[in-house]
C-alpha atoms as a PDB file:
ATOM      1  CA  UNK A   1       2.971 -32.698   9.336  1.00  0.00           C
ATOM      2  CA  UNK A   2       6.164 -33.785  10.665  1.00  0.00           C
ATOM      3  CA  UNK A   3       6.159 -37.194  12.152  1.00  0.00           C
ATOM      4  CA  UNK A   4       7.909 -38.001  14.979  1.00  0.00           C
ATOM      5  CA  UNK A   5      11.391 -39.473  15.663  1.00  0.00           C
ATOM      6  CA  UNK A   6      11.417 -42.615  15.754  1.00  0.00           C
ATOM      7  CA  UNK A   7      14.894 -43.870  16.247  1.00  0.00           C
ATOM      8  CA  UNK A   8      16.777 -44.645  19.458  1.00  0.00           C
ATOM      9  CA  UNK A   9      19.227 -42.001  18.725  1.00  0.00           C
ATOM     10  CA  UNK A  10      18.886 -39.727  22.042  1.00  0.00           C
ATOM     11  CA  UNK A  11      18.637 -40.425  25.588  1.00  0.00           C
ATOM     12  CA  UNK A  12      18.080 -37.578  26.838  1.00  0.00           C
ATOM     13  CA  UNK A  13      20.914 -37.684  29.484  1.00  0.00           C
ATOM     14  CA  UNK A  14      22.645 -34.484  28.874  1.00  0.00           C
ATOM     15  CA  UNK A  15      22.590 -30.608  29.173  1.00  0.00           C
ATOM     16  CA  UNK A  16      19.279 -30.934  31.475  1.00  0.00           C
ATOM     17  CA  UNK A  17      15.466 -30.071  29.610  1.00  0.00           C
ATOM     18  CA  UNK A  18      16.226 -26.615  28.396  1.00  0.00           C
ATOM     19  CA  UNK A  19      12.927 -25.301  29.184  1.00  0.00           C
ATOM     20  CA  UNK A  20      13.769 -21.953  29.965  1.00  0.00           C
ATOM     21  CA  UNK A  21      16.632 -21.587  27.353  1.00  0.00           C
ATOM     22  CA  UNK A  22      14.164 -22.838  24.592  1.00  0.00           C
ATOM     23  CA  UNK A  23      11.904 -19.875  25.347  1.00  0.00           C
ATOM     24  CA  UNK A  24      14.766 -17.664  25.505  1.00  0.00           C
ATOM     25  CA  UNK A  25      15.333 -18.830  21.613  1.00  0.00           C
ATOM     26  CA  UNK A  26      11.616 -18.573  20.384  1.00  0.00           C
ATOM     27  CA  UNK A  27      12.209 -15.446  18.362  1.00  0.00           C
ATOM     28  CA  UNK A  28      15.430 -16.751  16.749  1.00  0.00           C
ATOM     29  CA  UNK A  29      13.263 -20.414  15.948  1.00  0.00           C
ATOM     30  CA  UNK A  30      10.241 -18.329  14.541  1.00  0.00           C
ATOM     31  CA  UNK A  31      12.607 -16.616  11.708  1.00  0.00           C
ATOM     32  CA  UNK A  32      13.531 -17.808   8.812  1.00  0.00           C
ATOM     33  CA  UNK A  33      17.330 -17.577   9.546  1.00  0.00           C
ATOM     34  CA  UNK A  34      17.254 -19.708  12.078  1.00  0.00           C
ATOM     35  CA  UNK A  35      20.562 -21.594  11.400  1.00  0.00           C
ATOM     36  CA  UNK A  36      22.325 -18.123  11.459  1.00  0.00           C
ATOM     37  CA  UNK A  37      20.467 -17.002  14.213  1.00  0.00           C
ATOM     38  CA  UNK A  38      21.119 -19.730  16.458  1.00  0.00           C
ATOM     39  CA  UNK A  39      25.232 -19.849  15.518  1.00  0.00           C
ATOM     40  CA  UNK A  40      25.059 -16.619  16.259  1.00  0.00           C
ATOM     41  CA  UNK A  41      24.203 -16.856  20.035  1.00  0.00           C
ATOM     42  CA  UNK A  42      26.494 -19.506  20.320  1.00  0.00           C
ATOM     43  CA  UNK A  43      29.236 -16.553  19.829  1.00  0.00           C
ATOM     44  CA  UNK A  44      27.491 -13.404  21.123  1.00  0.00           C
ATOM     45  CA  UNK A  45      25.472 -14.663  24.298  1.00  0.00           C
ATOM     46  CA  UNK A  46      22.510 -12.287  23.761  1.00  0.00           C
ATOM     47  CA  UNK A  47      19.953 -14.105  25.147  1.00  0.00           C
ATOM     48  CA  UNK A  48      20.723 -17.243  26.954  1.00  0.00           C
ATOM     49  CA  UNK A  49      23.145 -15.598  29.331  1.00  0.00           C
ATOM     50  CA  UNK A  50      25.116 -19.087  29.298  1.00  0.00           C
ATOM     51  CA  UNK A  51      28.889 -18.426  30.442  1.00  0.00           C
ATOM     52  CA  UNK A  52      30.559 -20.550  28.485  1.00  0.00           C
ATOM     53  CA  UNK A  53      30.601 -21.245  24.900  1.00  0.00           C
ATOM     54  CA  UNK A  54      31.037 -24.721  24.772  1.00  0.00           C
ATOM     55  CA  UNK A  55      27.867 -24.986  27.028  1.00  0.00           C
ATOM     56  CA  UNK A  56      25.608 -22.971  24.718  1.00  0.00           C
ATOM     57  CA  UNK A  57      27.024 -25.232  21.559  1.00  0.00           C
ATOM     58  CA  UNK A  58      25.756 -28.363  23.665  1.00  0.00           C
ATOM     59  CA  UNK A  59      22.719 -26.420  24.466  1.00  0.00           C
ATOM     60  CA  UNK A  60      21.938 -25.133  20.922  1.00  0.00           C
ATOM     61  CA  UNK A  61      22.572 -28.645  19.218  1.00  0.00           C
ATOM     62  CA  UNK A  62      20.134 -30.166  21.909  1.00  0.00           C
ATOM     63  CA  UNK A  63      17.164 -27.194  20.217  1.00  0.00           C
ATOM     64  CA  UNK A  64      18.374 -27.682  17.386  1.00  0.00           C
ATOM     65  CA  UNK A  65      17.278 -31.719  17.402  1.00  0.00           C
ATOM     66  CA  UNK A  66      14.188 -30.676  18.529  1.00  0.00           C
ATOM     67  CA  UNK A  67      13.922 -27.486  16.050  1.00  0.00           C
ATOM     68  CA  UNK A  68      13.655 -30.661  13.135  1.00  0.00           C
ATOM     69  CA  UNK A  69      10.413 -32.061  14.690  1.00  0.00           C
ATOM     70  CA  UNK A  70       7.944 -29.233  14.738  1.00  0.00           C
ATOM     71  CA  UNK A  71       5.780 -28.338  11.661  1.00  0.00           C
ATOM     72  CA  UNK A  72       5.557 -25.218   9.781  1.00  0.00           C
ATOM     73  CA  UNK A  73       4.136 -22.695  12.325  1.00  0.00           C
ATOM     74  CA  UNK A  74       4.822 -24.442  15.497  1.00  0.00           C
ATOM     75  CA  UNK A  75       6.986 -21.293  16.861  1.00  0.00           C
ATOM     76  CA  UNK A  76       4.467 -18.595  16.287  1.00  0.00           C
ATOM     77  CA  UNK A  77       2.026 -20.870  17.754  1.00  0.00           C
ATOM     78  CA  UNK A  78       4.135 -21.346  20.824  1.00  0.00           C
ATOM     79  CA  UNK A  79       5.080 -18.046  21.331  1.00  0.00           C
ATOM     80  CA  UNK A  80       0.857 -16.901  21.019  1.00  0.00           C
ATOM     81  CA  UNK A  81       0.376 -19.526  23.482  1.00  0.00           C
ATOM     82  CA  UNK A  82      -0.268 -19.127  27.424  1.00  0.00           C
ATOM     83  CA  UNK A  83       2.978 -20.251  29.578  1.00  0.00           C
ATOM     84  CA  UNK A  84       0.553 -23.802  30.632  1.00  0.00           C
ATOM     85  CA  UNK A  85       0.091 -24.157  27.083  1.00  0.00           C
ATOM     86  CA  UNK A  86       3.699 -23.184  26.202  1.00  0.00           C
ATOM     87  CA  UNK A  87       4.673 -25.691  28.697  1.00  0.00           C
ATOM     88  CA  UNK A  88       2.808 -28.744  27.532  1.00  0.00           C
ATOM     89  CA  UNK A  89       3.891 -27.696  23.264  1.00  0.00           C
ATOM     90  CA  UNK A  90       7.134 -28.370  24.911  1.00  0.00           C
ATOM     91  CA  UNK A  91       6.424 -31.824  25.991  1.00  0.00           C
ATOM     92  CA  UNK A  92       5.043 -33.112  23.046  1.00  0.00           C
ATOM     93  CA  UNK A  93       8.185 -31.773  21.239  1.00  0.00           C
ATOM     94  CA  UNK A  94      10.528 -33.504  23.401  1.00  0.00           C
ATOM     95  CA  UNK A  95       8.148 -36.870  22.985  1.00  0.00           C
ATOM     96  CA  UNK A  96       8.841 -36.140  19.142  1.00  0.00           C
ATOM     97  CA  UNK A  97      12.305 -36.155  19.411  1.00  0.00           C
ATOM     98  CA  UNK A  98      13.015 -38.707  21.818  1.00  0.00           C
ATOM     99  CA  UNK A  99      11.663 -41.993  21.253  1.00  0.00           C
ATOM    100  CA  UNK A 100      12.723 -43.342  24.458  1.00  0.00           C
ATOM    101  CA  UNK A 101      10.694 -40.470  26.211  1.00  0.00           C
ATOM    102  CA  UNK A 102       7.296 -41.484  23.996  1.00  0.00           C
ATOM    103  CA  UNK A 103       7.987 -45.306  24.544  1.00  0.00           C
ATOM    104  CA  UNK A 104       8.603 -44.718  28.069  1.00  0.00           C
ATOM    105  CA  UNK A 105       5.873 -42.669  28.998  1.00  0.00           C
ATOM    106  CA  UNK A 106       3.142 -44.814  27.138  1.00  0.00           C
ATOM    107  CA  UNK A 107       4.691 -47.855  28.692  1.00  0.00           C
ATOM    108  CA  UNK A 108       4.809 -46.577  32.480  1.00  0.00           C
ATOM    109  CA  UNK A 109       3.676 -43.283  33.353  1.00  0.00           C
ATOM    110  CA  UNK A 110       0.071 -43.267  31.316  1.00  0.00           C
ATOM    111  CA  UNK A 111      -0.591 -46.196  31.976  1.00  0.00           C
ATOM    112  CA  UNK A 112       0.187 -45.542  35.611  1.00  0.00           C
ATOM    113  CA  UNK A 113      -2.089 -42.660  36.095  1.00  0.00           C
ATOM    114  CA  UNK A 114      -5.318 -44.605  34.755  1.00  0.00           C
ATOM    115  CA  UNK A 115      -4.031 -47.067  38.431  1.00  0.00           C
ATOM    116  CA  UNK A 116      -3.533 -44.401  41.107  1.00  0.00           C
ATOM    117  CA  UNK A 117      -1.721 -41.283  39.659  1.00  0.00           C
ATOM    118  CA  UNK A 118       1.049 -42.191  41.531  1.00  0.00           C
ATOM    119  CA  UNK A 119       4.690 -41.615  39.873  1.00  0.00           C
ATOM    120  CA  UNK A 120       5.981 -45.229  39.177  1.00  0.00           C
ATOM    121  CA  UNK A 121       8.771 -46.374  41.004  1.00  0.00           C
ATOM    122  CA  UNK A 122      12.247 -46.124  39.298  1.00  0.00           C
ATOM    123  CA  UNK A 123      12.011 -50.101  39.281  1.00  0.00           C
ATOM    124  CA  UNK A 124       9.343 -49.681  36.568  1.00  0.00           C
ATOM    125  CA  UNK A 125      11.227 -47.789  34.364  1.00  0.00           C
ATOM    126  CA  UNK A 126      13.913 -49.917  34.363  1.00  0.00           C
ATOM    127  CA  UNK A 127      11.856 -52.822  33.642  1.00  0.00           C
ATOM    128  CA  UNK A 128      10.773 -51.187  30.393  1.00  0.00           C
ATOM    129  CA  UNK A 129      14.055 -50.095  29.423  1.00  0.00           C
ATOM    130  CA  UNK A 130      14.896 -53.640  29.797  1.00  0.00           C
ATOM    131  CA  UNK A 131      12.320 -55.239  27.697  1.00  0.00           C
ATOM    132  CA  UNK A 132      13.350 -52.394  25.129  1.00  0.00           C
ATOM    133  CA  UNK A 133      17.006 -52.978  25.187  1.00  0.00           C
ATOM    134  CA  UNK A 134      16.009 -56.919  23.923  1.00  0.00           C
ATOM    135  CA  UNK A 135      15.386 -56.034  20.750  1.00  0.00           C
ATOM    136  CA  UNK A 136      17.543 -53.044  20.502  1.00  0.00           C
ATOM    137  CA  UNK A 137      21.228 -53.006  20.331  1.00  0.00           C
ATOM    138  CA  UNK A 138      21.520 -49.113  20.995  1.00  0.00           C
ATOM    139  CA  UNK A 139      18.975 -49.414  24.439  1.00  0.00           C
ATOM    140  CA  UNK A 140      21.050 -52.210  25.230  1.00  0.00           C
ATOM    141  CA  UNK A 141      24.356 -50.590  25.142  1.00  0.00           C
ATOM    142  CA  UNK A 142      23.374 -47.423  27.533  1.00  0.00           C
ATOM    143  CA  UNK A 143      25.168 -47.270  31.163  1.00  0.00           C
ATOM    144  CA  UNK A 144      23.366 -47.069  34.530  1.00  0.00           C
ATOM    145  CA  UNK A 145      24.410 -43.381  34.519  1.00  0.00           C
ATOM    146  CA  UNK A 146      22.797 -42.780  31.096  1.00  0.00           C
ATOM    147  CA  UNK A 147      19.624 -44.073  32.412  1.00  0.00           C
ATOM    148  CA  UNK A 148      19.297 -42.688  35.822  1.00  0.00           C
ATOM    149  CA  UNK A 149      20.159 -39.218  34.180  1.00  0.00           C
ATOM    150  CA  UNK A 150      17.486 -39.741  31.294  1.00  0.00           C
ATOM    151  CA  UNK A 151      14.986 -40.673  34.110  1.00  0.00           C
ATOM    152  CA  UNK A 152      16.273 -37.656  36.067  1.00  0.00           C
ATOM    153  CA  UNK A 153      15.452 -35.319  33.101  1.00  0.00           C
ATOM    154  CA  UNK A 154      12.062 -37.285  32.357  1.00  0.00           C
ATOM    155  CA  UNK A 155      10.730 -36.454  35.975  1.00  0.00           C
ATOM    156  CA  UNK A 156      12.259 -33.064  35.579  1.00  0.00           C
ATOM    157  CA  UNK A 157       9.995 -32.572  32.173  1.00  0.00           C
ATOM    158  CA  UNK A 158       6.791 -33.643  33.338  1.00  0.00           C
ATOM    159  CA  UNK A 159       6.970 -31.197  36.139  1.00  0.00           C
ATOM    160  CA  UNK A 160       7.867 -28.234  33.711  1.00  0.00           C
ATOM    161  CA  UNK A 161       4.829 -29.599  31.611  1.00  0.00           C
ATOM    162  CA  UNK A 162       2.785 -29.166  34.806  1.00  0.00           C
ATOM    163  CA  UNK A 163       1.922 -33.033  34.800  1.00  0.00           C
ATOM    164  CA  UNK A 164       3.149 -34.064  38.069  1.00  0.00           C
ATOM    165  CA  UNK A 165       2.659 -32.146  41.321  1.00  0.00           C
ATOM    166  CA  UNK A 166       4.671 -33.483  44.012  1.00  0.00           C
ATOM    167  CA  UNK A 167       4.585 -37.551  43.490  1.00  0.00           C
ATOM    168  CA  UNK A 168       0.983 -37.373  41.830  1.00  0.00           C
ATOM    169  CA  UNK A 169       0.385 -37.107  38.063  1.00  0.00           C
ATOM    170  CA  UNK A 170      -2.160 -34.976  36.979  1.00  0.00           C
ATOM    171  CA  UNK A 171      -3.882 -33.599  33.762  1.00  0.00           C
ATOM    172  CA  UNK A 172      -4.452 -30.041  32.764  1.00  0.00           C
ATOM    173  CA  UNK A 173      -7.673 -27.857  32.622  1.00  0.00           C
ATOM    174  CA  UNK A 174      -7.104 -25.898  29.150  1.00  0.00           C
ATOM    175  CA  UNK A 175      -9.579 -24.620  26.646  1.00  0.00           C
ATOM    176  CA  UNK A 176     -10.410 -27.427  24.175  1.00  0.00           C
ATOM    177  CA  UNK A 177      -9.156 -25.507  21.455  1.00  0.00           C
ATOM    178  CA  UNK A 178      -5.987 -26.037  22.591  1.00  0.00           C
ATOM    179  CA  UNK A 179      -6.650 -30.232  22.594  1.00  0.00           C
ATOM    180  CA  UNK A 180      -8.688 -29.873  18.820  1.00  0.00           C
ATOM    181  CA  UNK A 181      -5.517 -29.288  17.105  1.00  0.00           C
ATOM    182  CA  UNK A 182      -3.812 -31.997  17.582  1.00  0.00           C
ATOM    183  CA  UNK A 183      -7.014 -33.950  16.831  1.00  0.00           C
ATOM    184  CA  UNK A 184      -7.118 -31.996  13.564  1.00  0.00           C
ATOM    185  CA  UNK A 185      -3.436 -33.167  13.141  1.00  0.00           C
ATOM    186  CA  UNK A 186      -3.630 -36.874  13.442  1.00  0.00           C
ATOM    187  CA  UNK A 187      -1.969 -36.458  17.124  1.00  0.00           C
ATOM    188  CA  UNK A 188      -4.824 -37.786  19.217  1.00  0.00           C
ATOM    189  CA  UNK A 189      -1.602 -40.035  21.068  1.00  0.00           C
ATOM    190  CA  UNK A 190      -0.802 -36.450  22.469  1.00  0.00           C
ATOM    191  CA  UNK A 191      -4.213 -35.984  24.725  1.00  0.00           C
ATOM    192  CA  UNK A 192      -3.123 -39.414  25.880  1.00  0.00           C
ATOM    193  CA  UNK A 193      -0.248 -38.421  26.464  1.00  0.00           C
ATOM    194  CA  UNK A 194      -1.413 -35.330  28.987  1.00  0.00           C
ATOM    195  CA  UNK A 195      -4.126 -37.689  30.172  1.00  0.00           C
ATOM    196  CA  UNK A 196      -6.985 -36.261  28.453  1.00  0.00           C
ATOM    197  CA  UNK A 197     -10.029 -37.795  27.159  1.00  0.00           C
ATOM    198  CA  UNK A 198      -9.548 -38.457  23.518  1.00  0.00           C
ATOM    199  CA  UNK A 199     -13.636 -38.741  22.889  1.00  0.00           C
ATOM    200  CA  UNK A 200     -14.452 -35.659  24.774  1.00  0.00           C
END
């Protein structure tokens, strides 16, 4: 199993969540060429209908980071998957990438939900970015615009995962099988994660 990242070396600030483009990719991540495959549509624009070039490079190097956290399998998986379950595999490979994602999520937003459901307040946030950047150098260095954009993107992500409607956070209805593998894996921090019960 891959582990997950668990440097500071991404916030998560640029070229938006790539949701959409990400699917757009899945067959050229399931091959086994994928390094070719992926320059490739940097240069020919097949499928992510991106204008410019230099904007699918970002775009591609931003999969591509995310392309080293995912296990043997994980693309066929995701592409057999329904689009709620597609969804939510992309959320727990964006908390694998980004540390400041997991940390921030597990330090606000679960526990949050357990409270009222209610999104935390910005405020929040940056009180845990805060108490991270003390013992970081690298947290500690990022701008107010870095930030506010990674917290941008971070809302933006847990609606594509479908968990938060409006301002209220809220937990998915999906087959159990879908919740057993990651139990199988070790990842029980993921049905915490999607506010699930762990014992069910």
């Amino acid at each position: 199993m891959i582990g997950r990242n668990l440097k500071y070396n991404g916030t998560f600030s640029s070229n938006g969540i790539l949701f959409n483009e990400t699917i757009s990719l899945v067959q050229i991540l399931k091959s086994e060429n994928v390094e070719d495959g992926l320059a490739k549509e940097v240069k020919e624009n097949n499928l992510l209908q991106i204008n410019s070039e230099a904007t699918r490079g970002r775009a591609v190097r931003e999969i591509r980071k995310r392309n080293k956290y995912t296990e043997p399998g994980f693309w066929d998986r995701f592409d057999q998957s329904t689009e709620p379950e597609q969804r939510l595999l992309f959320f727990y490979l964006c908390l694998k990438t980004y540390r400041i994602l997991f940390d921030l999520h597990f330090l606000v937003t679960v526990k949050r939900f357990y409270i009222d459901s209610t999104l935390p307040e910005t405020f929040y946030y940056k009180m845990a970015v805060e108490e991270l950047a003390s013992g970081n150098e690298i947290v500690a260095a990022w701008s107010e615009t870095t930030l506010k954009k990674t917290l941008s993107n971070y809302r933006s992500l847990l609606r594509v995962s479908g968990l938060l409607k409006g301002e209220m956070l809220t937990s998915h209805n999906i087959d159990d099988s879908f919740w057993d593998q990651f139990k199988t894996n070790g990842e029980v921090w993921f049905l915490e994660a999607c506010f699930q019960p762990i014992n069910k």
